[in-house]
N, C-alpha and C. Protein backbone atom coordinates (compact mmCIF):
# COMPACT_ATOMS: atom_id res chain seq x y z
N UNK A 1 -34.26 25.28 -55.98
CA UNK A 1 -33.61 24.11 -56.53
C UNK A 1 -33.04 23.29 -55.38
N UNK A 2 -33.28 21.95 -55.31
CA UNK A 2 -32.36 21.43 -54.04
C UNK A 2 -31.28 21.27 -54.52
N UNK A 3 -30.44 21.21 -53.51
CA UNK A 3 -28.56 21.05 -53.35
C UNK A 3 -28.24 20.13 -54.08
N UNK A 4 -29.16 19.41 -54.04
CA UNK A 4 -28.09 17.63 -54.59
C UNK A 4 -28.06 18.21 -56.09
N UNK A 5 -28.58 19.06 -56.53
CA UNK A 5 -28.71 19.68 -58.13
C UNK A 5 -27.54 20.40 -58.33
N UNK A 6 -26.68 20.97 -57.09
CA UNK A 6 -25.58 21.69 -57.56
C UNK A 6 -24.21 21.67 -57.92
N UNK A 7 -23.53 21.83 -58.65
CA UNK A 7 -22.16 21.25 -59.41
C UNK A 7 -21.40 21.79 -57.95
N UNK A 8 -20.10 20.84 -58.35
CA UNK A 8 -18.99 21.15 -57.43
C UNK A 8 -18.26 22.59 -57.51
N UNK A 9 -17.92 23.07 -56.51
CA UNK A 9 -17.94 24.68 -56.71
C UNK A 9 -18.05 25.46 -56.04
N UNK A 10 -19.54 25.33 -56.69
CA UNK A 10 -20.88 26.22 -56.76
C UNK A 10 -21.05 26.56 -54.81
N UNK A 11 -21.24 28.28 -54.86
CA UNK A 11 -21.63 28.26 -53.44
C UNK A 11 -23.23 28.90 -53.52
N UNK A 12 -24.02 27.81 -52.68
CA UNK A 12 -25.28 28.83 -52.72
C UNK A 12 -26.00 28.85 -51.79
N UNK A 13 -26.97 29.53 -51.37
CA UNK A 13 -27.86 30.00 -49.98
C UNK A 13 -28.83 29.50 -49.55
N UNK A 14 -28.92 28.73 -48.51
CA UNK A 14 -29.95 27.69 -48.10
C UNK A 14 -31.27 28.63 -47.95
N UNK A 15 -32.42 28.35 -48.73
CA UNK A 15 -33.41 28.99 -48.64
C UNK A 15 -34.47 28.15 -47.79
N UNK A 16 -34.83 26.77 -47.86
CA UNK A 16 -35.43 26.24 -46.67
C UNK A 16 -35.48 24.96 -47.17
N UNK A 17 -36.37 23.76 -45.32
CA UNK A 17 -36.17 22.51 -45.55
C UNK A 17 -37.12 21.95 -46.30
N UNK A 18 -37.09 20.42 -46.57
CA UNK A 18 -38.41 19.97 -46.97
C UNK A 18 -38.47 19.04 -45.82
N UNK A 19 -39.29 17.93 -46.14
CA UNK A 19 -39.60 16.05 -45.45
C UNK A 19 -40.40 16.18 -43.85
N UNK A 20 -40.31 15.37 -43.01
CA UNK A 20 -40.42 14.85 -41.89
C UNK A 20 -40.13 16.27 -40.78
N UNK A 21 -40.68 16.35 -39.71
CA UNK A 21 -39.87 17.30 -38.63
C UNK A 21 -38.57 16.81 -38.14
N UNK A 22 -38.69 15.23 -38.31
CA UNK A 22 -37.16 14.84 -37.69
C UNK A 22 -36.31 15.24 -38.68
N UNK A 23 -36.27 14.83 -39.75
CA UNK A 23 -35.72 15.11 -41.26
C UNK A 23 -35.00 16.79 -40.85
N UNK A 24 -35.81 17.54 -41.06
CA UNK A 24 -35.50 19.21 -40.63
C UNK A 24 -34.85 19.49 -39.22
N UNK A 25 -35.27 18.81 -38.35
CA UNK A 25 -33.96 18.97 -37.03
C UNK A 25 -32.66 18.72 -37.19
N UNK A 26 -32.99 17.76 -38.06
CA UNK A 26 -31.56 16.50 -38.13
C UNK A 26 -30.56 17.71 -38.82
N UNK A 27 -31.39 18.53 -40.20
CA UNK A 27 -30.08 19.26 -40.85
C UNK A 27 -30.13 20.28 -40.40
N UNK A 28 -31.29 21.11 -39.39
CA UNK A 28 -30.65 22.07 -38.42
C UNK A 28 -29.57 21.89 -37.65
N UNK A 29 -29.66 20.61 -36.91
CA UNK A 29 -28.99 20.05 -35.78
C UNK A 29 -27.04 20.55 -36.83
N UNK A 30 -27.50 20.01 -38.19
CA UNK A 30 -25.92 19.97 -38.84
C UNK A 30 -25.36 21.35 -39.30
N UNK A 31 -26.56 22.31 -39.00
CA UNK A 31 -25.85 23.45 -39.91
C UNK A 31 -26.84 24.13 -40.82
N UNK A 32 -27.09 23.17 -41.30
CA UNK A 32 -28.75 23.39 -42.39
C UNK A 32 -29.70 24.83 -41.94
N UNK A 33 -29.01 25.71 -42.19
CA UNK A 33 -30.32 26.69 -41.50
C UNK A 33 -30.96 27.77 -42.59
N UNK A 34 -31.57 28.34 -42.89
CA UNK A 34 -32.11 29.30 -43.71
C UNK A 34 -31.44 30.83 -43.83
N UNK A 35 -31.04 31.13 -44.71
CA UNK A 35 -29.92 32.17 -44.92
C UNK A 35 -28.29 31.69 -44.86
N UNK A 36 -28.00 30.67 -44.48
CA UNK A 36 -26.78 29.97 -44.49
C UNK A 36 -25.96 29.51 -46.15
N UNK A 37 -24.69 29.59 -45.84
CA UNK A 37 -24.20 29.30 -47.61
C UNK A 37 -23.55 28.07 -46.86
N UNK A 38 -23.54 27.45 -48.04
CA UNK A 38 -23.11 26.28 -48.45
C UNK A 38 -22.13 26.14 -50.00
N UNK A 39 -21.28 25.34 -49.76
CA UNK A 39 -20.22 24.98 -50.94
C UNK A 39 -20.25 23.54 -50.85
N UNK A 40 -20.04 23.54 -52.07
CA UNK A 40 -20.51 21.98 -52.90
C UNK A 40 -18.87 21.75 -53.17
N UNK A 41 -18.35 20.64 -52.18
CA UNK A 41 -16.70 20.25 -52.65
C UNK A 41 -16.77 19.30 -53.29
N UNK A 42 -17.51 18.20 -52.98
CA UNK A 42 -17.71 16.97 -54.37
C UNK A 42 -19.01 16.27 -54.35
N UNK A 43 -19.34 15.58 -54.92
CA UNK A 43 -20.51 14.91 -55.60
C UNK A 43 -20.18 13.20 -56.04
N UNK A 44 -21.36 12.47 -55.74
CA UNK A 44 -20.95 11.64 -56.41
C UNK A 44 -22.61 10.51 -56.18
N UNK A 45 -22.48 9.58 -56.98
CA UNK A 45 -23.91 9.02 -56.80
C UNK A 45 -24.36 8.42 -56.01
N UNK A 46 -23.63 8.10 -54.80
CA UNK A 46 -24.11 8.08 -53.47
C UNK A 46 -24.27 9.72 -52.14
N UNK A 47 -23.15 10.44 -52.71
CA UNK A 47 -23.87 11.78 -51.71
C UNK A 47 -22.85 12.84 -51.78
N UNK A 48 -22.78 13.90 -51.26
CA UNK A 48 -22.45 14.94 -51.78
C UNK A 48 -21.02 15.63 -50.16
N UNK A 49 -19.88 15.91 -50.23
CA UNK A 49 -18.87 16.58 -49.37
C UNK A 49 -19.48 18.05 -49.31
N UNK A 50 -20.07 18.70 -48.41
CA UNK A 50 -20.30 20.44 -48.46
C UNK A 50 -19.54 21.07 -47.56
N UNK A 51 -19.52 21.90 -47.47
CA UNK A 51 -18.88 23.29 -46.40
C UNK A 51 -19.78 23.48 -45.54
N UNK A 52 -20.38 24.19 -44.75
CA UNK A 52 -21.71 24.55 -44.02
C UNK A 52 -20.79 25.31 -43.01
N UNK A 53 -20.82 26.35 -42.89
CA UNK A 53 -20.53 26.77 -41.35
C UNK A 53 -18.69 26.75 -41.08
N UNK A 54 -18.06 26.86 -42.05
CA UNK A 54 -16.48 25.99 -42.15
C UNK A 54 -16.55 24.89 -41.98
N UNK A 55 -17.35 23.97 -41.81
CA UNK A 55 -17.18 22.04 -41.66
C UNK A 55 -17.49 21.82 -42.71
N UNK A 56 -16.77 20.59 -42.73
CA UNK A 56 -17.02 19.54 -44.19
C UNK A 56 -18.06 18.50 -43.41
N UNK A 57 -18.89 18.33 -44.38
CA UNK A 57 -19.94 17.66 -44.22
C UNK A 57 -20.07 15.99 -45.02
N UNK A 58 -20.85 15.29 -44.79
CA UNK A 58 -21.06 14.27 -46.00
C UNK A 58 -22.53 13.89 -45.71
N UNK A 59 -22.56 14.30 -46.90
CA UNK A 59 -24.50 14.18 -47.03
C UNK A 59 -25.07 12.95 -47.96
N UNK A 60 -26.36 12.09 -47.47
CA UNK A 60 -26.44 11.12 -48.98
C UNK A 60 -27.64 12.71 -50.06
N UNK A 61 -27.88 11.85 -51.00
CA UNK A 61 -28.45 12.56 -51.83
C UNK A 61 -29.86 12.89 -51.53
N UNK A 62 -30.41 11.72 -50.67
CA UNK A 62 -31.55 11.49 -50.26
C UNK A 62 -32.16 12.69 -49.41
N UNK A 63 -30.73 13.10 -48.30
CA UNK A 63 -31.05 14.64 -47.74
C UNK A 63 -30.78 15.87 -48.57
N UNK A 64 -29.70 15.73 -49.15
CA UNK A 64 -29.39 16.58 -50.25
C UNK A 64 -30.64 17.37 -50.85
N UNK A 65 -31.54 16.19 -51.29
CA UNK A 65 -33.08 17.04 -51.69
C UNK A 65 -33.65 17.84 -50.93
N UNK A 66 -33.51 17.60 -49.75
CA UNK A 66 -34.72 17.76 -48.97
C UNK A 66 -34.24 19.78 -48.51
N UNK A 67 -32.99 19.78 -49.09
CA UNK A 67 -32.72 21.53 -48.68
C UNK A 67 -32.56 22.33 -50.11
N UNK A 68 -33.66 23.00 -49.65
CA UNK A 68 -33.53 23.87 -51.06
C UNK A 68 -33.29 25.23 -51.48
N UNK A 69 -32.29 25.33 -52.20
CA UNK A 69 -31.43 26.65 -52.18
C UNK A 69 -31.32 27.70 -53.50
N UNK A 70 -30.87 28.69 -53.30
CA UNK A 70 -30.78 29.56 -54.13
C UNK A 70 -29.35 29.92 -54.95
């Protein structure tokens, strides 16, 4: 399921990327890695606040898709 699908909360386990190779550096570069948890602090219809790693993040939705988790 990608992230941008997940309620505020919710913690769940980055299972892998999608898009572009730059696309996939970019959310390695942030944290984005495979086996990694993530927490969903808010949402909204431009993009999503997460946890990653203890940092707060701000993601649009557009990347949001592109990581898809368990």
């Amino acid at each position: 399921m990608p992230l941008a699908m997940v309620s505020i909360g919710e913690k769940r386990k980055i299972k892998s990327l999608t898009g572009t190779e730059d696309i996939k550096k970019h959310l390695i570069d942030l944290g984005f890695v495979s086996g990694q948890d993530v927490l969903v602090l808010g949402d909204s219809a431009a993009g999503m606040i997460l946890l990653v790693k203890g940092t707060k993040l701000a993601l649009n939705r557009g990347l949001a898709q592109k990581i898809l988790v368990a």
